[in-house]
PDB file of N, CA and C in Angstrom:
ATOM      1  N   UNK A   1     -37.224  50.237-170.020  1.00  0.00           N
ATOM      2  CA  UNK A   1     -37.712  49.810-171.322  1.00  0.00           C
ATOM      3  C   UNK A   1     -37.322  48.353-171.548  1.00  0.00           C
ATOM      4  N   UNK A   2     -38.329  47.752-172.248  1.00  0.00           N
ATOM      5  CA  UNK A   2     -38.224  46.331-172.472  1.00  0.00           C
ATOM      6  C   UNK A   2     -37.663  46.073-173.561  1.00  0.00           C
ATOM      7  N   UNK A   3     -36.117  46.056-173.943  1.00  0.00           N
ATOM      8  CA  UNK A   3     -35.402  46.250-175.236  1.00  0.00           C
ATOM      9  C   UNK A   3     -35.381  44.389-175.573  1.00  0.00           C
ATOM     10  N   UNK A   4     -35.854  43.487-175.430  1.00  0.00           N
ATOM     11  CA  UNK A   4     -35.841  41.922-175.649  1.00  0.00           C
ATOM     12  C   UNK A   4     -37.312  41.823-176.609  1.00  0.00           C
ATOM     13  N   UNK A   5     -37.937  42.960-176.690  1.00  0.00           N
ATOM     14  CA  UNK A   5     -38.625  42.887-177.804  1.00  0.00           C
ATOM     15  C   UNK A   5     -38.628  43.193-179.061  1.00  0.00           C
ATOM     16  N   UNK A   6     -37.627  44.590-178.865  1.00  0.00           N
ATOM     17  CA  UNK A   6     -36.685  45.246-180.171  1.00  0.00           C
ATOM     18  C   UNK A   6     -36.120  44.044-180.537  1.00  0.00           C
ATOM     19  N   UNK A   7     -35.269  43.705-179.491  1.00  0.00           N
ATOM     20  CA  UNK A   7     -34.294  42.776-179.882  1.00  0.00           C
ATOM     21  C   UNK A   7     -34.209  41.772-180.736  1.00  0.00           C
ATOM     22  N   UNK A   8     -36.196  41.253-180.641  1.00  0.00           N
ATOM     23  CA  UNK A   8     -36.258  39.865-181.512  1.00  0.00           C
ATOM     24  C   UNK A   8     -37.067  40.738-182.402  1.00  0.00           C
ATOM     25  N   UNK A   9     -37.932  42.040-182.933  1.00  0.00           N
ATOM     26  CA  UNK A   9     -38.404  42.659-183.822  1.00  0.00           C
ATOM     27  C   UNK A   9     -36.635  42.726-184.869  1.00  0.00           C
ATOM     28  N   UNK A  10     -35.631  42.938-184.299  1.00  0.00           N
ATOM     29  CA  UNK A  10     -34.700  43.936-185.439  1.00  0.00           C
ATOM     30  C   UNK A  10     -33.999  42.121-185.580  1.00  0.00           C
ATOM     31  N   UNK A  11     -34.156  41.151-184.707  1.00  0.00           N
ATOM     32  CA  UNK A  11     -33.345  39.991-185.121  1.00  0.00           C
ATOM     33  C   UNK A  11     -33.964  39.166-186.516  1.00  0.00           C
ATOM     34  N   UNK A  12     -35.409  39.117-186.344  1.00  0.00           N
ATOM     35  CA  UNK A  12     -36.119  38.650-187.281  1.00  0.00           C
ATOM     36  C   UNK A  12     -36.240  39.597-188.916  1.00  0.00           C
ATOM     37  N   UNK A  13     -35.949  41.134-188.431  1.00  0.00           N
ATOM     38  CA  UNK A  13     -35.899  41.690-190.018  1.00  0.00           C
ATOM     39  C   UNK A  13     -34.512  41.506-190.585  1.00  0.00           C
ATOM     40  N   UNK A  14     -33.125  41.137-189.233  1.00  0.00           N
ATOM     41  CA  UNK A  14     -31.746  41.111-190.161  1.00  0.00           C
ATOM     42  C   UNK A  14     -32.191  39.910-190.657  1.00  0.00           C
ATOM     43  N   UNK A  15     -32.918  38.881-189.950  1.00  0.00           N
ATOM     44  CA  UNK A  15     -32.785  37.904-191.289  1.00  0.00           C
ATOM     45  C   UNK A  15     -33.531  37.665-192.461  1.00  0.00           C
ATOM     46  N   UNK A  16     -34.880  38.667-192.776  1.00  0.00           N
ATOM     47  CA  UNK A  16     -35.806  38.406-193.881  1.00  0.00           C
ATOM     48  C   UNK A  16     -34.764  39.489-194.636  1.00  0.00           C
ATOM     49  N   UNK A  17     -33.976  40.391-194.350  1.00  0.00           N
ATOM     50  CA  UNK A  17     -33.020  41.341-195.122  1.00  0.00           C
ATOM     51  C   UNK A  17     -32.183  40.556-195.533  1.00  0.00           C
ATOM     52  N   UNK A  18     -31.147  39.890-194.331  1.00  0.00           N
ATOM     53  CA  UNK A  18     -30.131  38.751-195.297  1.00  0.00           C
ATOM     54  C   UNK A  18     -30.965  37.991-196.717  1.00  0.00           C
ATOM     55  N   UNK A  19     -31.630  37.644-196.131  1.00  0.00           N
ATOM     56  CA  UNK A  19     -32.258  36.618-197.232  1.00  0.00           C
ATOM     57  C   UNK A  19     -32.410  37.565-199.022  1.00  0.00           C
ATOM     58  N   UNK A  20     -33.166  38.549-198.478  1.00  0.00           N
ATOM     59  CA  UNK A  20     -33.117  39.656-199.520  1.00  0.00           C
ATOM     60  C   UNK A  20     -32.271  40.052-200.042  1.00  0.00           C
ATOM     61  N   UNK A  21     -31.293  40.432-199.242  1.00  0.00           N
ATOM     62  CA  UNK A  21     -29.918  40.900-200.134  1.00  0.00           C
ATOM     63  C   UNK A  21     -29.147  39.090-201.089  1.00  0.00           C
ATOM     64  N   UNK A  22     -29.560  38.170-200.661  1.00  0.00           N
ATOM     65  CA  UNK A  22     -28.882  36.771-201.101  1.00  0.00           C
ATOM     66  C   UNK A  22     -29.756  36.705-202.777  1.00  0.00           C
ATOM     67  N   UNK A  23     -31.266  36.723-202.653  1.00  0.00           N
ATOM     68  CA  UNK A  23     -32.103  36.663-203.559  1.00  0.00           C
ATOM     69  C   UNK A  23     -31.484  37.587-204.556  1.00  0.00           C
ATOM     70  N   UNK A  24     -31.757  39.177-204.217  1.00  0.00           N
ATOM     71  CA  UNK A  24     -31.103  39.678-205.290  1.00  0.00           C
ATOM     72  C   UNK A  24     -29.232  39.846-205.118  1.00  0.00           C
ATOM     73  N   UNK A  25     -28.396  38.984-205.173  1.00  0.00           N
ATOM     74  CA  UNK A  25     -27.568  38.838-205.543  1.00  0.00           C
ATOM     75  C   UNK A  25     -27.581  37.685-206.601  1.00  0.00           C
ATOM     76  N   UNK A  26     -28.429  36.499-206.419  1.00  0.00           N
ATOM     77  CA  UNK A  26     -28.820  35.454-207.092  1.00  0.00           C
ATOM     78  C   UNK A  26     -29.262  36.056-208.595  1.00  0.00           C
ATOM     79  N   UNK A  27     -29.989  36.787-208.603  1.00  0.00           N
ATOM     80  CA  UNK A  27     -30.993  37.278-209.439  1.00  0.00           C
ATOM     81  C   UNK A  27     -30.048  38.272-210.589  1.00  0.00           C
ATOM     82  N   UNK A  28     -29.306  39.127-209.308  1.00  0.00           N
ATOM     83  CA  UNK A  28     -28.032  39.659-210.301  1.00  0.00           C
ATOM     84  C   UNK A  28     -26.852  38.211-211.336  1.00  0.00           C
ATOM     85  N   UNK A  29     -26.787  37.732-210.109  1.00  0.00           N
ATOM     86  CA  UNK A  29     -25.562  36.799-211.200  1.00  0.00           C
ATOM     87  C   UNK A  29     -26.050  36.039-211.846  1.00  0.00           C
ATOM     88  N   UNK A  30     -27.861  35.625-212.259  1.00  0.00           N
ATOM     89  CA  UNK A  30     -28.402  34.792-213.062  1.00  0.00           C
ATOM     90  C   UNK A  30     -28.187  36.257-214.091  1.00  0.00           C
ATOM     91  N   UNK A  31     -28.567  36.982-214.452  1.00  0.00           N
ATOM     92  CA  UNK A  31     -29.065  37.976-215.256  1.00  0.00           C
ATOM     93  C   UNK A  31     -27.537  38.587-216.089  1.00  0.00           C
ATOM     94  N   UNK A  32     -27.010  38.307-215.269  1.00  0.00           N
ATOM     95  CA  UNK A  32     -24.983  38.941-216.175  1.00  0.00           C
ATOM     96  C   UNK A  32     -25.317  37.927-217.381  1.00  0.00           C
ATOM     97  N   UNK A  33     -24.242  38.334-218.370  1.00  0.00           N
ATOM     98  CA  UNK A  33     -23.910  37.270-219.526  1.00  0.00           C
ATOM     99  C   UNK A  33     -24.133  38.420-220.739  1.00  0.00           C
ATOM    100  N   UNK A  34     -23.971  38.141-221.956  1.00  0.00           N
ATOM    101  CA  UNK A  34     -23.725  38.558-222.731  1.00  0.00           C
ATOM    102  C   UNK A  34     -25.409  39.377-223.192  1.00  0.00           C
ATOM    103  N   UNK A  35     -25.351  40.737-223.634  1.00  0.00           N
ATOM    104  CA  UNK A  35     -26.441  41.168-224.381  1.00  0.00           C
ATOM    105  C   UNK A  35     -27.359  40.591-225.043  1.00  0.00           C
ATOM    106  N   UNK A  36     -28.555  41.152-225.140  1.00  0.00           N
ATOM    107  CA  UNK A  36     -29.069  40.575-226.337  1.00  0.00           C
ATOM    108  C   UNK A  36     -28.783  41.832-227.374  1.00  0.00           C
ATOM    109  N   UNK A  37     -29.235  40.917-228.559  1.00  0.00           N
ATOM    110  CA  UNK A  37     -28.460  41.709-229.523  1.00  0.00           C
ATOM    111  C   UNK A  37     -29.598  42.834-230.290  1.00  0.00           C
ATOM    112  N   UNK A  38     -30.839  42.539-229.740  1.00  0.00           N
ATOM    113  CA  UNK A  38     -31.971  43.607-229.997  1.00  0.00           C
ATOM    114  C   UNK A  38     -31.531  45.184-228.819  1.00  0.00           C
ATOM    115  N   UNK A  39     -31.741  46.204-229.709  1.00  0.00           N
ATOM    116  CA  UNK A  39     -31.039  47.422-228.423  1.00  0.00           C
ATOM    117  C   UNK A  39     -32.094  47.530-227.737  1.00  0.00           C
ATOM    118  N   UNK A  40     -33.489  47.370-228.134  1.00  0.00           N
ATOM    119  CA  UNK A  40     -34.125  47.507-226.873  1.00  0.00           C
ATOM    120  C   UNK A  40     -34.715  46.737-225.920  1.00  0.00           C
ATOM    121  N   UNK A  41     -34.088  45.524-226.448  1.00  0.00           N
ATOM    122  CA  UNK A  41     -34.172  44.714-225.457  1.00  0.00           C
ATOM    123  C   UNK A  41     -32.780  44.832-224.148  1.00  0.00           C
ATOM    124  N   UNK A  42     -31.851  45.387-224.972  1.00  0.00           N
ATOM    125  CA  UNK A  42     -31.067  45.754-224.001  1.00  0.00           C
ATOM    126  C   UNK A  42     -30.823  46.929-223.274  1.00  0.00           C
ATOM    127  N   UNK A  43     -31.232  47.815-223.755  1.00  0.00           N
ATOM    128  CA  UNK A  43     -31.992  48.938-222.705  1.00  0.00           C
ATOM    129  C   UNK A  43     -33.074  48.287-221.734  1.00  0.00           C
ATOM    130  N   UNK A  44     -33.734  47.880-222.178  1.00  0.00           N
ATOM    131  CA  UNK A  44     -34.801  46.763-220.923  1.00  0.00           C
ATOM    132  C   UNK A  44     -33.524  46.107-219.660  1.00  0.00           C
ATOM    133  N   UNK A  45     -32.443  45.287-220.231  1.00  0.00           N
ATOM    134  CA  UNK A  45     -32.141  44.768-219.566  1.00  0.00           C
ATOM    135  C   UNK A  45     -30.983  46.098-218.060  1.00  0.00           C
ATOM    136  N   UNK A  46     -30.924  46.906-219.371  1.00  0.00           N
ATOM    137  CA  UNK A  46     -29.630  47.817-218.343  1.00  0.00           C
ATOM    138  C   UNK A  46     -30.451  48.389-217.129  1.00  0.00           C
ATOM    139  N   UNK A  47     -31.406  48.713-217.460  1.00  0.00           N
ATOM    140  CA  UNK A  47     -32.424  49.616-216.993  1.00  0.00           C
ATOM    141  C   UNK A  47     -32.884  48.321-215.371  1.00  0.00           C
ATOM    142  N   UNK A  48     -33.626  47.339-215.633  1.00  0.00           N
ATOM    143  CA  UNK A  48     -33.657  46.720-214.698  1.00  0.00           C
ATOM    144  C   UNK A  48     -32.511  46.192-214.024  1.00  0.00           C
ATOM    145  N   UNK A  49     -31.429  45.908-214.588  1.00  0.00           N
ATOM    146  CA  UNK A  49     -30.150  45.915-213.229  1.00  0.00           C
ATOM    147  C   UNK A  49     -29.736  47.267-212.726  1.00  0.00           C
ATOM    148  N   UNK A  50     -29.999  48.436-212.864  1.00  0.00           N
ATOM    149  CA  UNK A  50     -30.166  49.720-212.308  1.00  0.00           C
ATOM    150  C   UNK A  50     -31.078  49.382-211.287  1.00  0.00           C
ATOM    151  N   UNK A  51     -32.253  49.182-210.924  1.00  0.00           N
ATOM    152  CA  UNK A  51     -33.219  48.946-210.287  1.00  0.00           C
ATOM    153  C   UNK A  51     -32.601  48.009-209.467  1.00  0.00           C
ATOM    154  N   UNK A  52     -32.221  46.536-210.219  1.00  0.00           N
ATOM    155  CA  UNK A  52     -31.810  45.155-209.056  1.00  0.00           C
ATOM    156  C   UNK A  52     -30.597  46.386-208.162  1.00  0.00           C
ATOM    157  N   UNK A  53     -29.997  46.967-208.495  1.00  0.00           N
ATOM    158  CA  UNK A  53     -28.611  47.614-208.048  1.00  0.00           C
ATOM    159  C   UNK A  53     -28.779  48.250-206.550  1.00  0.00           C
ATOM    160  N   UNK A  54     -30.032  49.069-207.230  1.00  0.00           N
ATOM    161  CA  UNK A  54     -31.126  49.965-206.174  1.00  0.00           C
ATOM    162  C   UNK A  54     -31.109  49.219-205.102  1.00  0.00           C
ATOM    163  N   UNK A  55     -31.927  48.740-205.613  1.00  0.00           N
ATOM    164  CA  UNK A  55     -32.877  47.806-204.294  1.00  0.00           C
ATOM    165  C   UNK A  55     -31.570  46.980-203.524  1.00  0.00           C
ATOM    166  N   UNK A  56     -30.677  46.544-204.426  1.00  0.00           N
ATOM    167  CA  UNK A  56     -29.481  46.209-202.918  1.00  0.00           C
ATOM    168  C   UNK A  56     -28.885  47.123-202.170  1.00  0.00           C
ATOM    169  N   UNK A  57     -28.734  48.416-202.469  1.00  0.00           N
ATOM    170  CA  UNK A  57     -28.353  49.343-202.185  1.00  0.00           C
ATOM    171  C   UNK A  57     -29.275  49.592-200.825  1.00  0.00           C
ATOM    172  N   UNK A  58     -30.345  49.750-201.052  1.00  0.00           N
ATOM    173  CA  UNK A  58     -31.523  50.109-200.311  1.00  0.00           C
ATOM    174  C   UNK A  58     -31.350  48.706-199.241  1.00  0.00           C
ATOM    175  N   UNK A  59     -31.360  47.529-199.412  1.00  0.00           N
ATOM    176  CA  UNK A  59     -31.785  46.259-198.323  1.00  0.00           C
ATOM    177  C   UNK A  59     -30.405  46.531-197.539  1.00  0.00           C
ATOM    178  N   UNK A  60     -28.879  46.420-198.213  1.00  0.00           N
ATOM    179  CA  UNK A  60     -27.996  46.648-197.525  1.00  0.00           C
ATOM    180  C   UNK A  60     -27.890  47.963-196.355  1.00  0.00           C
ATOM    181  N   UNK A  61     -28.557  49.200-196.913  1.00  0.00           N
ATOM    182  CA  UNK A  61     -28.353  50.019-195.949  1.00  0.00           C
ATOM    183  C   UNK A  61     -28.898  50.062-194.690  1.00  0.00           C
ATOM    184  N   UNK A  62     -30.477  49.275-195.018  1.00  0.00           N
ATOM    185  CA  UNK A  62     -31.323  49.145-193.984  1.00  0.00           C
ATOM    186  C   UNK A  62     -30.743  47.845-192.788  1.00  0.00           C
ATOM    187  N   UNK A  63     -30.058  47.153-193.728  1.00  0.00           N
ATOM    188  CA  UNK A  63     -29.439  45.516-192.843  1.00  0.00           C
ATOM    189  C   UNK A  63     -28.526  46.325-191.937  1.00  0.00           C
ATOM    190  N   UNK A  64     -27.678  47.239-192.464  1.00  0.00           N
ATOM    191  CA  UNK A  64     -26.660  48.106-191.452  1.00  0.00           C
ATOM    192  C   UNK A  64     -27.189  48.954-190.485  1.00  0.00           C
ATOM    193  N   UNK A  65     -28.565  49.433-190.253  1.00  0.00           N
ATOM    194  CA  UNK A  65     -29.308  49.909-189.655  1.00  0.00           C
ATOM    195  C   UNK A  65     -29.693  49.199-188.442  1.00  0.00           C
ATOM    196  N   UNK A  66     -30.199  48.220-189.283  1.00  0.00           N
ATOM    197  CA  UNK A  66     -30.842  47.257-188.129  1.00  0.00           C
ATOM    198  C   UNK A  66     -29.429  46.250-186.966  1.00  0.00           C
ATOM    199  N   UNK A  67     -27.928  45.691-187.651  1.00  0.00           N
ATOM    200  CA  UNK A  67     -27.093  45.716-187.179  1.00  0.00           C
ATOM    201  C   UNK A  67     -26.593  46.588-185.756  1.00  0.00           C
ATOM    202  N   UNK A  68     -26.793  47.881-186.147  1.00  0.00           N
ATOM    203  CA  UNK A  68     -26.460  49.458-185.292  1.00  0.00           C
ATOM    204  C   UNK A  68     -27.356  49.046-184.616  1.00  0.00           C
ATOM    205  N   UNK A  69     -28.311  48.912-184.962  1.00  0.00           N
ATOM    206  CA  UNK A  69     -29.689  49.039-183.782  1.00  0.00           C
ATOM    207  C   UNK A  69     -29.589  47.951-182.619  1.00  0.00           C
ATOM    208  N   UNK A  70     -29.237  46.704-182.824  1.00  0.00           N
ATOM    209  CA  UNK A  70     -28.646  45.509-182.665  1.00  0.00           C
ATOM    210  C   UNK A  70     -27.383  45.785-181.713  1.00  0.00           C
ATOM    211  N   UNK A  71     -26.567  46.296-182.034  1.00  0.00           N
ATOM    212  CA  UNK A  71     -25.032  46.463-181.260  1.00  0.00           C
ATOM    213  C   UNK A  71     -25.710  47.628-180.288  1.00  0.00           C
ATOM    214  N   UNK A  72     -26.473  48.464-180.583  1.00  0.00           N
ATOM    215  CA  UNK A  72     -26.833  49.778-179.511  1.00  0.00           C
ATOM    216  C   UNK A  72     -27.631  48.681-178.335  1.00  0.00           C
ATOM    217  N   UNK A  73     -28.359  47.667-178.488  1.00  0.00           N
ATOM    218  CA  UNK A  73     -28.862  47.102-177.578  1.00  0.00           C
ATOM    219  C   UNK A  73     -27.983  46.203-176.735  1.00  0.00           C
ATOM    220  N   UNK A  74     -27.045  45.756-177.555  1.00  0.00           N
ATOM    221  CA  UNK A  74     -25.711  45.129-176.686  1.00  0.00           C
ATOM    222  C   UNK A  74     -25.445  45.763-175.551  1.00  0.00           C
ATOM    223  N   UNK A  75     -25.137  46.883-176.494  1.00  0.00           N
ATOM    224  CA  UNK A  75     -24.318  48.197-175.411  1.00  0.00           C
ATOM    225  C   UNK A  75     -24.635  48.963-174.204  1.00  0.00           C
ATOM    226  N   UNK A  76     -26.167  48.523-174.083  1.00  0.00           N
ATOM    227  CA  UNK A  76     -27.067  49.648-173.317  1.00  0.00           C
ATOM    228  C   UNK A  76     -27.294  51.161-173.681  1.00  0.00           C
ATOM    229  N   UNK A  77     -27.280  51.043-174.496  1.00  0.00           N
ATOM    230  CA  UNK A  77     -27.670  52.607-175.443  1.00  0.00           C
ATOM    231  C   UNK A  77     -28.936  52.732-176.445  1.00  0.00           C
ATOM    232  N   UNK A  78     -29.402  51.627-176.628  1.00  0.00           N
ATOM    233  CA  UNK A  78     -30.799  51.241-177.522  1.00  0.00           C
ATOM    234  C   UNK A  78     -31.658  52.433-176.817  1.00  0.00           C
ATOM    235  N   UNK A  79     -32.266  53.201-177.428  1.00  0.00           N
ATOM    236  CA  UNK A  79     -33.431  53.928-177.076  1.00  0.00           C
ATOM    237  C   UNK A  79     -33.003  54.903-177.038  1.00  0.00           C
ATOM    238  N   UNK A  80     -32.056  55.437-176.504  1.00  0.00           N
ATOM    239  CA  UNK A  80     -31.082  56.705-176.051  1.00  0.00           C
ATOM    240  C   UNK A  80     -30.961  57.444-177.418  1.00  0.00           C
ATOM    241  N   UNK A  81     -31.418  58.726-177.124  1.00  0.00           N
ATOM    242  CA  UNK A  81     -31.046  60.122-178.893  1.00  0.00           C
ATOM    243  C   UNK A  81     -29.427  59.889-178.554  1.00  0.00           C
ATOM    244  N   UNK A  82     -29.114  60.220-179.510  1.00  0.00           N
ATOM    245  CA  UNK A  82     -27.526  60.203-179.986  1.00  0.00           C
ATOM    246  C   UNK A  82     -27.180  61.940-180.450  1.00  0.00           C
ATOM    247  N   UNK A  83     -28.159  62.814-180.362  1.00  0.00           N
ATOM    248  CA  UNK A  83     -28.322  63.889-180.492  1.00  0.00           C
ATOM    249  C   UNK A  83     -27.729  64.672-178.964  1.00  0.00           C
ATOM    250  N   UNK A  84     -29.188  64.242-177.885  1.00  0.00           N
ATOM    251  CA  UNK A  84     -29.555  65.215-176.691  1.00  0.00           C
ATOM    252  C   UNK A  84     -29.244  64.536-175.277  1.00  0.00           C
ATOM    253  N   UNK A  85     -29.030  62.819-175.326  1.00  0.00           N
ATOM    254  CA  UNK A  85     -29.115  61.631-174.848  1.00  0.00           C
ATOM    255  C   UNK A  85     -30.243  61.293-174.149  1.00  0.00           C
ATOM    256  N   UNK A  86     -31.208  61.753-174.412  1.00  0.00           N
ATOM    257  CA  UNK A  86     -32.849  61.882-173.828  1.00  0.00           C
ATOM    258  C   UNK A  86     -33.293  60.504-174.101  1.00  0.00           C
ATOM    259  N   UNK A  87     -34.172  59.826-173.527  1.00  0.00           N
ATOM    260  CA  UNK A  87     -35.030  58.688-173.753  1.00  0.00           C
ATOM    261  C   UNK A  87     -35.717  58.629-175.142  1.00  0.00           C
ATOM    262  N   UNK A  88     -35.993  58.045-176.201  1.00  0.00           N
ATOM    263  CA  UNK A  88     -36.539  57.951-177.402  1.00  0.00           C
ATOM    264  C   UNK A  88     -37.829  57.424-177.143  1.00  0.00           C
ATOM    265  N   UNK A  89     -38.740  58.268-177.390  1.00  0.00           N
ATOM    266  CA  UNK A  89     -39.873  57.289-176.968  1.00  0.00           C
ATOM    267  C   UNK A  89     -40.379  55.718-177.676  1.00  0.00           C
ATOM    268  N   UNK A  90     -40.974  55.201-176.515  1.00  0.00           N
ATOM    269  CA  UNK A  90     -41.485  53.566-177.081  1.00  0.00           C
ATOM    270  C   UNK A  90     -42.456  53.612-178.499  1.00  0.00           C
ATOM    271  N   UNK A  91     -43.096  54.896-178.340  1.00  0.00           N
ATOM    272  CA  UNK A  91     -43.904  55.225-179.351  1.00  0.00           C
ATOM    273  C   UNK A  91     -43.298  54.989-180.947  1.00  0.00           C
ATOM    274  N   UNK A  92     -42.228  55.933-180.641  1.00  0.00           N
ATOM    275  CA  UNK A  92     -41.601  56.220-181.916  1.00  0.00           C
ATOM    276  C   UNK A  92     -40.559  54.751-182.213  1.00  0.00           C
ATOM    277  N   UNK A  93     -39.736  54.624-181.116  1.00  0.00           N
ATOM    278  CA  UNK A  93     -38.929  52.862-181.463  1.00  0.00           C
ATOM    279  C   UNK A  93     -40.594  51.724-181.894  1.00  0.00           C
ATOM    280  N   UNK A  94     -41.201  51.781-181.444  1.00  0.00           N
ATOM    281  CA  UNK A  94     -41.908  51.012-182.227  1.00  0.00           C
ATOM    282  C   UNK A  94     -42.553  51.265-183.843  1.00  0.00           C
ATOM    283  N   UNK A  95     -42.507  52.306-184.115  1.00  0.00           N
ATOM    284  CA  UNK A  95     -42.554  53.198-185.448  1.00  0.00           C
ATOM    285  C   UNK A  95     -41.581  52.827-186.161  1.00  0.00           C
ATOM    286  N   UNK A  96     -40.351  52.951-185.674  1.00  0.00           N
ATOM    287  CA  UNK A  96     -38.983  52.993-186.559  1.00  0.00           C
ATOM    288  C   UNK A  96     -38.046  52.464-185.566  1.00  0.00           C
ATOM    289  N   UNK A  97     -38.283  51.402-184.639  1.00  0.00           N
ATOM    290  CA  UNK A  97     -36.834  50.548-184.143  1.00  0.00           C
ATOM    291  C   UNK A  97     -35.417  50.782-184.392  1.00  0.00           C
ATOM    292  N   UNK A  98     -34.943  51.242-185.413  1.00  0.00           N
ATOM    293  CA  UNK A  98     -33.696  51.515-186.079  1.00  0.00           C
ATOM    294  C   UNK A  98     -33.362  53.128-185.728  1.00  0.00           C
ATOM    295  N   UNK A  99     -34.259  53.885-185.385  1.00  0.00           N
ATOM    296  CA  UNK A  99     -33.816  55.448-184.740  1.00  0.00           C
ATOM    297  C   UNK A  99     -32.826  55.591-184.090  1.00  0.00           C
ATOM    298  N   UNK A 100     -31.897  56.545-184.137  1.00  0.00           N
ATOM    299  CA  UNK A 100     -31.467  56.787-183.118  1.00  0.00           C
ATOM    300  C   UNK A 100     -31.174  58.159-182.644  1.00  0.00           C
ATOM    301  N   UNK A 101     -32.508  58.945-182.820  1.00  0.00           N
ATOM    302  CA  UNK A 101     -32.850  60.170-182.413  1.00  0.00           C
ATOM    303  C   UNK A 101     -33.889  60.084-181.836  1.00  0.00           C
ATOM    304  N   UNK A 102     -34.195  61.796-181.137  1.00  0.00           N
ATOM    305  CA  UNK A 102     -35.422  61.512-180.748  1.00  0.00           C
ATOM    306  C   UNK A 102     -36.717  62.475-181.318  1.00  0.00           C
ATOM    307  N   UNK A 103     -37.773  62.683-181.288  1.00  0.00           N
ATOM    308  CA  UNK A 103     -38.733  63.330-182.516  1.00  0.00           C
ATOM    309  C   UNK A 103     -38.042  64.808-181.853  1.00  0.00           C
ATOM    310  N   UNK A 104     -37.390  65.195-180.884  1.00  0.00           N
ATOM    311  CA  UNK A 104     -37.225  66.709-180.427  1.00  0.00           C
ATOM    312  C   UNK A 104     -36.241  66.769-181.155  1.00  0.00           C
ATOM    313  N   UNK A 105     -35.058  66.329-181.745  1.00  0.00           N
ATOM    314  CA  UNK A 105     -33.966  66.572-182.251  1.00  0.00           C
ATOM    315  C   UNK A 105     -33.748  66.291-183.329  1.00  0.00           C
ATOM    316  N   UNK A 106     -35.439  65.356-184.127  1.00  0.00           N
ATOM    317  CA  UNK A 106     -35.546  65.376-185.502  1.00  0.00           C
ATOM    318  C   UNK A 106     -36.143  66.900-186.116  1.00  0.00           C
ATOM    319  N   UNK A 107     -37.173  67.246-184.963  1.00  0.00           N
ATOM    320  CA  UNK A 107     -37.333  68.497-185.338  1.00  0.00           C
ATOM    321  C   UNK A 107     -36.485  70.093-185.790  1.00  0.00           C
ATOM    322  N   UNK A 108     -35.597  69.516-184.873  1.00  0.00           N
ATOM    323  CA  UNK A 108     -34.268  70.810-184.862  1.00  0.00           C
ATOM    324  C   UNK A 108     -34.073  70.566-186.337  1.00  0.00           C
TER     325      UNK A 108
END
């Protein structure tokens, strides 16, 4: 398997992810500061830093994904189930690069 294509597919999403997780950190520390003093304007505001919260939650987990995926190619283990140690197919790493199962042991 030709893992130097993963390699620059998962290198190019850690960095549109870094960037993402930087934006909304930006976006969080513009948005802190004191209430407004209308309540529903501040329910508006709680409510969308719930969401900004989310969504870092969500970019960070995927950046740690793609990292793993990243160090498994270091290692010589990229492709390999972590389940059965069977080959992962190219099919499916090109589907979801960040796997590290294989569709037989997602099924189980």
């Amino acid at each position: 398997m030709d893992t130097a294509k993963y390699q620059k597919l998962l290198n190019d999403k850690k960095e549109d992810l870094i960037k993402r997780v930087e934006n909304i950190q930006n976006d969080k520390t513009r948005k802190e500061g004191p209430l407004d003093p209308d309540f529903e304007e501040q329910a508006n505001m709680l409510q969308n830093n719930e969401v900004i919260d989310h969504l870092d939650e969500i970019e960070r987990k995927e950046l740690e994904d793609v990292v793993y995926a990243l160090n498994r190619i270091e290692n010589n283990t990229f492709g390999i189930c972590a389940e059965c140690g069977n080959q992962i197919s190219e099919k499916r790493l090109d589907a979801l690069p960040t796997t590290t199962i294989c569709l037989n042991c997602l099924d189980q």
